[in-house]
C-alpha atoms as a PDB file:
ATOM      1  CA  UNK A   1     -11.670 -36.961  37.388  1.00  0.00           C
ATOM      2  CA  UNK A   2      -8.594 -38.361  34.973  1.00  0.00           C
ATOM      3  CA  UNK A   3     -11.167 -37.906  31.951  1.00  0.00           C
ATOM      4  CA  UNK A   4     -11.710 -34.149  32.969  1.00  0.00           C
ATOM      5  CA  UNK A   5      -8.293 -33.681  33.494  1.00  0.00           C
ATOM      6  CA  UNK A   6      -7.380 -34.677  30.387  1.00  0.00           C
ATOM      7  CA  UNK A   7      -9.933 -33.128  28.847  1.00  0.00           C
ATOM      8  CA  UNK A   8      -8.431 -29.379  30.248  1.00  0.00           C
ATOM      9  CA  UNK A   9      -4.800 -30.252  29.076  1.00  0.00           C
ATOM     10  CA  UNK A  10      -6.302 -30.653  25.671  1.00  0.00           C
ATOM     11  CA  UNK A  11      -8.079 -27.425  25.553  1.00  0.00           C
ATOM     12  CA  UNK A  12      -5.058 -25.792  27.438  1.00  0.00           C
ATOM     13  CA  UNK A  13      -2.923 -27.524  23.951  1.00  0.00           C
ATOM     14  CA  UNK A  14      -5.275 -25.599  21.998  1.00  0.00           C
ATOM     15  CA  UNK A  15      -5.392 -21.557  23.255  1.00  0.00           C
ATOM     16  CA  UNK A  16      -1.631 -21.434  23.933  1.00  0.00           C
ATOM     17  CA  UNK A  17      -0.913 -20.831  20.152  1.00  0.00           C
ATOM     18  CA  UNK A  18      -0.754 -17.796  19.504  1.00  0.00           C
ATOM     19  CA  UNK A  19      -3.059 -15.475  16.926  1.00  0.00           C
ATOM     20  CA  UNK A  20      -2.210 -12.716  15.047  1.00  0.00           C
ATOM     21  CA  UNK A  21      -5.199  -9.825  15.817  1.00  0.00           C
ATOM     22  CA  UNK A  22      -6.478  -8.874  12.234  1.00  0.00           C
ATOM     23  CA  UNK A  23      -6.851  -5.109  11.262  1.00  0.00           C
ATOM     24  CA  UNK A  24     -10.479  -4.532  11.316  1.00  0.00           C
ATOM     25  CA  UNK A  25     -12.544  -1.870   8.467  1.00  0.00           C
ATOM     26  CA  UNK A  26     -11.792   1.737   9.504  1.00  0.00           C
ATOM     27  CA  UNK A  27     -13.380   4.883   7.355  1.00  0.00           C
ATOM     28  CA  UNK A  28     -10.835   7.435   6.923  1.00  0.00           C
ATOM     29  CA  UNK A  29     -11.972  10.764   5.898  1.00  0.00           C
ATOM     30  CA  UNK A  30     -14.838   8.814   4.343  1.00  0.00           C
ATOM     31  CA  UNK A  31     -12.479   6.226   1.986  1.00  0.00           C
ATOM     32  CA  UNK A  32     -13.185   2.816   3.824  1.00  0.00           C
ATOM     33  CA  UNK A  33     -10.108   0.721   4.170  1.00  0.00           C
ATOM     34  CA  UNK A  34     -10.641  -2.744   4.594  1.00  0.00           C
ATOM     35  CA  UNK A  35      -8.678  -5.985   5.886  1.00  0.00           C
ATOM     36  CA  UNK A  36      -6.224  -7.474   3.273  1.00  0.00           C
ATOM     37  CA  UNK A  37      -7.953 -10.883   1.279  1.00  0.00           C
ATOM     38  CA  UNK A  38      -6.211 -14.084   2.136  1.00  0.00           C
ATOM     39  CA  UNK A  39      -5.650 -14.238  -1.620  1.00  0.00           C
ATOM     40  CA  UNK A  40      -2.894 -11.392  -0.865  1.00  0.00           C
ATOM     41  CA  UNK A  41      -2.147 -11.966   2.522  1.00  0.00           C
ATOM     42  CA  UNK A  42      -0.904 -15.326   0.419  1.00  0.00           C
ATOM     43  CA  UNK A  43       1.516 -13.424  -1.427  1.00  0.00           C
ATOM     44  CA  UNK A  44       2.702 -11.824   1.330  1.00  0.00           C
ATOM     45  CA  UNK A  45       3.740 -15.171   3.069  1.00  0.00           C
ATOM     46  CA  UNK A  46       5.279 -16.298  -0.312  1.00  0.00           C
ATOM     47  CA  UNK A  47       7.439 -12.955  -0.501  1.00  0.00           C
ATOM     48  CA  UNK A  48       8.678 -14.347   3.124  1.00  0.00           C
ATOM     49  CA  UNK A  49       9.593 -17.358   2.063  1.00  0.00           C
ATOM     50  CA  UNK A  50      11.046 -16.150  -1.108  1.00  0.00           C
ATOM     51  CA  UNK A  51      13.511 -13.452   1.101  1.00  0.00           C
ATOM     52  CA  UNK A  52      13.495 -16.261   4.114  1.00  0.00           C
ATOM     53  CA  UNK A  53      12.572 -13.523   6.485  1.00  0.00           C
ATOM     54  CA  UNK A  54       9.133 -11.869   8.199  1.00  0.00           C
ATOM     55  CA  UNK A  55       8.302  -8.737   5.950  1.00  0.00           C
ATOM     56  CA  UNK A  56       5.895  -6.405   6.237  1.00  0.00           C
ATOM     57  CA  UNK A  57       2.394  -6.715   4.598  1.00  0.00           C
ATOM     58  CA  UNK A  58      -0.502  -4.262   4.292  1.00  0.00           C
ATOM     59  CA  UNK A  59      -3.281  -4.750   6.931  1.00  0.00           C
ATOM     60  CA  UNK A  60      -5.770  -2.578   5.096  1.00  0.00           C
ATOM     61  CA  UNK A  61      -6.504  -1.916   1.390  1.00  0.00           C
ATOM     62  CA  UNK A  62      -8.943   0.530   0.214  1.00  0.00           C
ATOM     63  CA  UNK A  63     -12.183  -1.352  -1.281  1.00  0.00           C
ATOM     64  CA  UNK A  64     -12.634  -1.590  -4.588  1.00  0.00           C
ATOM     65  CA  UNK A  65     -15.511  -0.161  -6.555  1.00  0.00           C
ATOM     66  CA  UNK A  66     -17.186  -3.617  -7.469  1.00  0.00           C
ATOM     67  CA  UNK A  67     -16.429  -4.227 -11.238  1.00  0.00           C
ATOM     68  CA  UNK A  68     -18.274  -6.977 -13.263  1.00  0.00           C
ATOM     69  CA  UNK A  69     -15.854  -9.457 -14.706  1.00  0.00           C
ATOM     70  CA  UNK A  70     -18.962  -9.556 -17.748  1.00  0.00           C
ATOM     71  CA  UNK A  71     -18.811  -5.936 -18.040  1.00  0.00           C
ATOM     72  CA  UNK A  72     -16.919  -3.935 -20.687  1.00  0.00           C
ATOM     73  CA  UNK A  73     -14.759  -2.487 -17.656  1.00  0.00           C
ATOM     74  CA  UNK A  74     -13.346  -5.755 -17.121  1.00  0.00           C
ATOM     75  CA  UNK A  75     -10.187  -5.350 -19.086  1.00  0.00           C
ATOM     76  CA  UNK A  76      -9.152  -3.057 -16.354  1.00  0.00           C
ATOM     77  CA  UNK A  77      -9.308  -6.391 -14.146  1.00  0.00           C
ATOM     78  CA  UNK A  78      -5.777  -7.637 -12.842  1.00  0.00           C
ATOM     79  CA  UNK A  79      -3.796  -4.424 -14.246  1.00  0.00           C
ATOM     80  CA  UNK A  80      -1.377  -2.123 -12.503  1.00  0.00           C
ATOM     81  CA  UNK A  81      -1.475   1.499 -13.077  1.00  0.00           C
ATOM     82  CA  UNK A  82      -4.026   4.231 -12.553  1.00  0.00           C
ATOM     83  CA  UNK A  83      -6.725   2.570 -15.304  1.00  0.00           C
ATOM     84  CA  UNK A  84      -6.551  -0.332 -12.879  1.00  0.00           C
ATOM     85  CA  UNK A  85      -9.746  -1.641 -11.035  1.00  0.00           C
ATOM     86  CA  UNK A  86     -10.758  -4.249  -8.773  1.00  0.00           C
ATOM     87  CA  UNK A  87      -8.519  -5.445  -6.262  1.00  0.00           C
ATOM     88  CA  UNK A  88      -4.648  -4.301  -5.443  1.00  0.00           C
ATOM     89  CA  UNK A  89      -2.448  -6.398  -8.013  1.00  0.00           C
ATOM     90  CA  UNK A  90       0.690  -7.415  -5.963  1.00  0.00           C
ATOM     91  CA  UNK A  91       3.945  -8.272  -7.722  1.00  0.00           C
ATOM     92  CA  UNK A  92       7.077  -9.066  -6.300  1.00  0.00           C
ATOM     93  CA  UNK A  93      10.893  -8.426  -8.863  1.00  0.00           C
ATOM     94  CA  UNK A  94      13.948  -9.245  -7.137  1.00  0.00           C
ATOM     95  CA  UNK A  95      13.535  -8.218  -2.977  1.00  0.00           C
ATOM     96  CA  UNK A  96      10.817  -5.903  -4.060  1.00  0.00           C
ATOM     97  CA  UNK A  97       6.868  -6.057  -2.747  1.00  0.00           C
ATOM     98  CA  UNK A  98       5.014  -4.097  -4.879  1.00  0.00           C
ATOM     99  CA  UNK A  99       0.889  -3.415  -4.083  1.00  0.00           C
ATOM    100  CA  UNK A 100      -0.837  -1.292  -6.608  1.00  0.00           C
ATOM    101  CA  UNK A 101      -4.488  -0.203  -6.984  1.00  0.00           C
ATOM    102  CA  UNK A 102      -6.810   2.078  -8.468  1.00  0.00           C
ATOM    103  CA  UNK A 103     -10.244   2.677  -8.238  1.00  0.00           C
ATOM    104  CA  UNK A 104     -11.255   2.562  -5.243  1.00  0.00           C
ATOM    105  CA  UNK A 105     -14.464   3.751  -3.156  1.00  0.00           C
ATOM    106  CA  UNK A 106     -14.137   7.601  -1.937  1.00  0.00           C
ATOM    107  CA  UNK A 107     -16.297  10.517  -1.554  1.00  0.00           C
ATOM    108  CA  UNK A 108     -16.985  12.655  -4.039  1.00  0.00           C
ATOM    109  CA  UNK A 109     -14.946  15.673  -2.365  1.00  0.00           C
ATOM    110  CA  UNK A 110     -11.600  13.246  -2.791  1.00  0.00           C
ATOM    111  CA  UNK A 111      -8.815  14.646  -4.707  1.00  0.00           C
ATOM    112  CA  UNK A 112      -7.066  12.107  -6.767  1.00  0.00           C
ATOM    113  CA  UNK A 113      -5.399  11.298 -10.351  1.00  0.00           C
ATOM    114  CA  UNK A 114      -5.567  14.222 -12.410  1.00  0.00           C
ATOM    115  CA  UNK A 115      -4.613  15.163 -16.137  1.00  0.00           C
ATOM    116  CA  UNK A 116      -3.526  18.299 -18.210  1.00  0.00           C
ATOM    117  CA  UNK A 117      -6.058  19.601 -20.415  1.00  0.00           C
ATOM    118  CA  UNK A 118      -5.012  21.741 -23.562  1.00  0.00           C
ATOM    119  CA  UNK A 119      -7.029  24.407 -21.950  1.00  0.00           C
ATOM    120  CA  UNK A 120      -3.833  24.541 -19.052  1.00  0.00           C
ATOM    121  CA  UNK A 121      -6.357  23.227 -17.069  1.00  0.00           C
ATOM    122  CA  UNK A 122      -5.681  20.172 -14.566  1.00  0.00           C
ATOM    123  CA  UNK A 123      -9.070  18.381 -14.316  1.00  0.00           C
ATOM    124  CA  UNK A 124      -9.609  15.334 -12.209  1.00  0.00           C
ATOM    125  CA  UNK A 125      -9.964  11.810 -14.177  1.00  0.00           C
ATOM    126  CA  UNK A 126     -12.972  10.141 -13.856  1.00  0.00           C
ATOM    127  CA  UNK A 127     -13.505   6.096 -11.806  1.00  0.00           C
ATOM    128  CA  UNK A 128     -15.586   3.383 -13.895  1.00  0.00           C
ATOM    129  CA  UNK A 129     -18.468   4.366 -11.614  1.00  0.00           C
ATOM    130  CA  UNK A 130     -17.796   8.439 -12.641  1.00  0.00           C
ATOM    131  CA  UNK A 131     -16.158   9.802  -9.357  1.00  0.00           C
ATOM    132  CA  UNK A 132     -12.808  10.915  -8.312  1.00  0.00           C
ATOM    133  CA  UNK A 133      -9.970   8.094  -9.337  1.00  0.00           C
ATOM    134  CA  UNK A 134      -7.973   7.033  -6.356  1.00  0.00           C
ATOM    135  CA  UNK A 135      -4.347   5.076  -7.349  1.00  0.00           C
ATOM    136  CA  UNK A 136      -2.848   3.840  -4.200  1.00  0.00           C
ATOM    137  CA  UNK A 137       1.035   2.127  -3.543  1.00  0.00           C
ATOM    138  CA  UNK A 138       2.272  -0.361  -1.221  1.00  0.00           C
ATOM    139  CA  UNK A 139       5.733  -0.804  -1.338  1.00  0.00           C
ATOM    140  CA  UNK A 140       8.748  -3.019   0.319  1.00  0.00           C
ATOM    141  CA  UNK A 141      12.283  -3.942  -0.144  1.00  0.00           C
ATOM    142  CA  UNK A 142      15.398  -3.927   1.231  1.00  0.00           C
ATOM    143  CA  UNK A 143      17.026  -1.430  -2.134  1.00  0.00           C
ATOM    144  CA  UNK A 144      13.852   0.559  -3.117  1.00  0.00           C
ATOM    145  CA  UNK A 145      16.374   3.292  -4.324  1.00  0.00           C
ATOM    146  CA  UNK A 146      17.653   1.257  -6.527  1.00  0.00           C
ATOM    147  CA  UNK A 147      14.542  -0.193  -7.966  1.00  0.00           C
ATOM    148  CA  UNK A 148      12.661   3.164  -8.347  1.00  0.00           C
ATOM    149  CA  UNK A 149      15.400   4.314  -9.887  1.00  0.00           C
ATOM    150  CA  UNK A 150      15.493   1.551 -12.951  1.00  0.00           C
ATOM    151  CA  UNK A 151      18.208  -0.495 -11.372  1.00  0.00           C
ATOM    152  CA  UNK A 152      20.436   3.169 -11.405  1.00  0.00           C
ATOM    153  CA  UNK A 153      22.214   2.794  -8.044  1.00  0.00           C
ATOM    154  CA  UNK A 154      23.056   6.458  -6.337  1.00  0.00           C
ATOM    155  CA  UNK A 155      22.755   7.815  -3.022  1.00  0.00           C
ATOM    156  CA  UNK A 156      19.960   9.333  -1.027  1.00  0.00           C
ATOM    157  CA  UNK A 157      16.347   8.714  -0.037  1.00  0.00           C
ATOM    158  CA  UNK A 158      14.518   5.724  -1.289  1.00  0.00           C
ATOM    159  CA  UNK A 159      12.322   7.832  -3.074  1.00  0.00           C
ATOM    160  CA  UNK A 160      11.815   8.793  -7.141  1.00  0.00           C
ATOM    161  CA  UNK A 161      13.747  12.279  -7.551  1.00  0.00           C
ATOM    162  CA  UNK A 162      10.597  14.275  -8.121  1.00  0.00           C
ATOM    163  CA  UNK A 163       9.313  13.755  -4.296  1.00  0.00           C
ATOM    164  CA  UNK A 164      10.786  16.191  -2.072  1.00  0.00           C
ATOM    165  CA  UNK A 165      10.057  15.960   1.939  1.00  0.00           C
ATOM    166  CA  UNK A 166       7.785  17.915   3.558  1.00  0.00           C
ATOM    167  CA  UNK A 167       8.393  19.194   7.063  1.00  0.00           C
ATOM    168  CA  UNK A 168       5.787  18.959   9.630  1.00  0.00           C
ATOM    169  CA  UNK A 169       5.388  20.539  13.141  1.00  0.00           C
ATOM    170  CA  UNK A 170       6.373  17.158  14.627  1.00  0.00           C
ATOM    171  CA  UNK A 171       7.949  14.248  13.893  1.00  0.00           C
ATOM    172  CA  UNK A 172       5.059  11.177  12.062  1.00  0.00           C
ATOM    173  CA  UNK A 173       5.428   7.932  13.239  1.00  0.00           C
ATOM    174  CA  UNK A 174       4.570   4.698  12.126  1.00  0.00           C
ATOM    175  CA  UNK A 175       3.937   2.032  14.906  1.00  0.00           C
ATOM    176  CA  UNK A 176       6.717   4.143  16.936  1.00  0.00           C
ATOM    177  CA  UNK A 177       9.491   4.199  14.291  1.00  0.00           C
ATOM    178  CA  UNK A 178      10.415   7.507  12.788  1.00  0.00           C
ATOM    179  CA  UNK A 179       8.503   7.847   9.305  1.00  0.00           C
ATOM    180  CA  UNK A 180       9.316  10.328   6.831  1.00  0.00           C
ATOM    181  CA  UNK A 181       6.295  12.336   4.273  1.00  0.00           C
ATOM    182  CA  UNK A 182       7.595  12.885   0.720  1.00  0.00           C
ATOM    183  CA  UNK A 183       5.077  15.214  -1.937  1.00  0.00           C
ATOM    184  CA  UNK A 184       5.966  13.956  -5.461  1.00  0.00           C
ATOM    185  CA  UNK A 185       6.014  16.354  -8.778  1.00  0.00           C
ATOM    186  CA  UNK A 186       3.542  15.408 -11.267  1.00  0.00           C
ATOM    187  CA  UNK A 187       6.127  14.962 -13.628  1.00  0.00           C
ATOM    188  CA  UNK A 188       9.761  13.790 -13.908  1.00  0.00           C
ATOM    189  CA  UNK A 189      12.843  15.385 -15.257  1.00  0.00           C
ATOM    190  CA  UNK A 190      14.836  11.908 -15.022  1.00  0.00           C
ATOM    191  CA  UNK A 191      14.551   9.134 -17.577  1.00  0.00           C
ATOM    192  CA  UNK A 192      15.842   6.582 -14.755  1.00  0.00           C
ATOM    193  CA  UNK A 193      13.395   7.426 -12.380  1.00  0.00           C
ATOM    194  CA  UNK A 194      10.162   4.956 -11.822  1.00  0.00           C
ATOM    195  CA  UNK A 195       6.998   6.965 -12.397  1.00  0.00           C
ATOM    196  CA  UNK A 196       4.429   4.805 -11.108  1.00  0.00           C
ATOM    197  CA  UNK A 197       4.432   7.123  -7.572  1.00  0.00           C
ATOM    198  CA  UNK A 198       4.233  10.810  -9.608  1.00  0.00           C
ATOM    199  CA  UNK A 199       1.739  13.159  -7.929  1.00  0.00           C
ATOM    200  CA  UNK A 200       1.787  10.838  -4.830  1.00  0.00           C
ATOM    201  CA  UNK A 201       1.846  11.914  -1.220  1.00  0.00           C
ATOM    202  CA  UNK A 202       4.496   9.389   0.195  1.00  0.00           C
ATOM    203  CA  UNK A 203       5.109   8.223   3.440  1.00  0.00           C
ATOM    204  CA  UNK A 204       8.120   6.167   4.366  1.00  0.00           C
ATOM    205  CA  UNK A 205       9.519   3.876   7.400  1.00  0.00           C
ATOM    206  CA  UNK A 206      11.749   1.278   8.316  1.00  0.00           C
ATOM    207  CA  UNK A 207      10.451  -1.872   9.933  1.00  0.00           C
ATOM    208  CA  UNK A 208      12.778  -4.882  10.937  1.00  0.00           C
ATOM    209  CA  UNK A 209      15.333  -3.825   8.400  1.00  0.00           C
ATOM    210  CA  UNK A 210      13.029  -3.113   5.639  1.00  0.00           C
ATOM    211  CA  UNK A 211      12.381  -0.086   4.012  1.00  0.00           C
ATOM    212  CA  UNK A 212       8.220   0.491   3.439  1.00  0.00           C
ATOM    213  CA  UNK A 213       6.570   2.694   1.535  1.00  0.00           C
ATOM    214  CA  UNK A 214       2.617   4.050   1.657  1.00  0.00           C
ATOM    215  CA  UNK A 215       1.909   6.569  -1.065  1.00  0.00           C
ATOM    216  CA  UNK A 216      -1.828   8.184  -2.345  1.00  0.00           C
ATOM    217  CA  UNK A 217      -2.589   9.826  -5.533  1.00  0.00           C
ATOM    218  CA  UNK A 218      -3.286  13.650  -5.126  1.00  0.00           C
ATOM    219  CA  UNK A 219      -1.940  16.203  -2.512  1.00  0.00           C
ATOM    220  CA  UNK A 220      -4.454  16.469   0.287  1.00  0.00           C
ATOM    221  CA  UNK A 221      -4.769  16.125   4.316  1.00  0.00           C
ATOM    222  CA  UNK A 222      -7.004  13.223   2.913  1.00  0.00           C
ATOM    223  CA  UNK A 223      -4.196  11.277   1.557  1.00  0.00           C
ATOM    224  CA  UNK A 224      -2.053  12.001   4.416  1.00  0.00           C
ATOM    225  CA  UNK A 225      -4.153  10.244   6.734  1.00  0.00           C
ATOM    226  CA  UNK A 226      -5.092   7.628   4.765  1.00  0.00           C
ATOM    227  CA  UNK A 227      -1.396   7.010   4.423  1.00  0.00           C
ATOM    228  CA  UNK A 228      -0.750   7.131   8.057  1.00  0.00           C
ATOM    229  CA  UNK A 229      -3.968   4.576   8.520  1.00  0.00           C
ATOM    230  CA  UNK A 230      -2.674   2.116   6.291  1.00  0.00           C
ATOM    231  CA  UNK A 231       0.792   2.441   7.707  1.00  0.00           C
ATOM    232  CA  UNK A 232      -0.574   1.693  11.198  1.00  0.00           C
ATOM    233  CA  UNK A 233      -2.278  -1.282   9.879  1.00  0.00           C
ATOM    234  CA  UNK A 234       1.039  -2.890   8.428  1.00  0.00           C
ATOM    235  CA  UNK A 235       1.986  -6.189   9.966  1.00  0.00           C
ATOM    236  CA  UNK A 236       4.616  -8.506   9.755  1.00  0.00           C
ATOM    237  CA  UNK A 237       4.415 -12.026   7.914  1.00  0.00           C
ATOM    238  CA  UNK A 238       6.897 -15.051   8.972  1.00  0.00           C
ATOM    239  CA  UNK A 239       8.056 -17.291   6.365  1.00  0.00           C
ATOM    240  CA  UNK A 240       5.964 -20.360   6.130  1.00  0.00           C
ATOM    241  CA  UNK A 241       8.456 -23.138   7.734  1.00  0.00           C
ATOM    242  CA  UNK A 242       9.809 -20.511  10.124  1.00  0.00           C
END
């Protein structure tokens, strides 16, 4: 009886800590997001200790169109920026999180990065594998004003001043905090202002004191949801010796 006894406070030991539940794969409006790699879930937990606070972290990426590292569209490997590929490159400058990828796996009906032809034409850009490009950006930080705008402090949102907000019929929400949507101008009038989110459709939230930011490239229901799905899926990270 005292060995069976024991044996239950040991296994009791065991289930009381507690487990963070993992986003699982979704498909939204057929661009499959899937659970961040512990590779960046890393960086996340490093950004935590670096701001000795929980932060938030993406809980679902969109998958990458498989690139060769052998291949000649490996040099797009690691980057940041819309010629990106592979997965999201995370970088972190001052109290800044910064998630950026491109090329990633959508339907051929997807509306994404686009460029100005001579003809006056706007034409979508092609992925390494031929279809639409998708850029998407994760962003967090307790002064993104400030650090879209080139370290030029000012008032107002913490958005680039080419994305205006868009009004909806009702209010978005993001895990039950107020969230605001933001279209941004596929071009910018200020030399200050960042320009890594222009032609996004922006979404942005507050959670525990930090300001997040979810933005797709291309102005579409599409990227609106896929916005709200990976804001949903955003959890918060402790610091490692918290």
């Amino acid at each position: 009886m005292s060995a069976s006894t024991g044996s239950n406070k040991a296994d009791s030991s065991t289930v009381t800590t507690p487990k963070v539940s993992q986003p699982k794969m979704e498909v939204v409006d057929g661009v499959p997001l899937i659970p961040i790699s512990v590779t960046q879930r890393a960086a996340c937990e490093k950004y935590a200790d670096q701001l000795k606070r929980r932060v938030p972290c993406p809980g679902l990426l969109p998958e990458p169109i498989p690139v060769s590292p052998t291949s000649s569209a490996a040099w797009c490997l690691g980057e940041i920026g819309e010629d990106a590929c592979g997965p999201g490159v995370i970088q972190t400058t001052g109290n800044v999180f910064l998630l950026s990828q491109s090329n990633f796996q959508v339907p051929r009906s997807y509306v994404g990065v686009t460029f100005q032809q001579y003809s006056g034409k706007t034409v979508p850009m092609a992925s390494v594998d031929g279809g639409p490009l998708g850029h998407f950006v994760f962003m967090a930080g307790t002064d993104l004003r400030t650090y879209l705008a080139n370290g030029s402090r000012g008032s107002g949102p913490p958005v680039p001043g080419y994305c205006i907000s868009v009004k909806g019929d009702k209010a978005l929400r993001v895990q039950g905090a107020i969230a605001t949507l933001y279209q941004c101008s596929d071009s910018s009038d200020s030399p200050d202002d960042l320009e890594l989110v222009l032609g996004h459709d922006l979404l942005v939230w507050n959670d525990s004191g930090m300001t997040c930011e979810v933005s797709f490239h291309g102005h579409s229901q599409v990227n609106v949801d896929l916005d709200t799905a990976v804001a949903d899926a955003t959890q918060l990270v402790e610091p490692s010796n918290s």
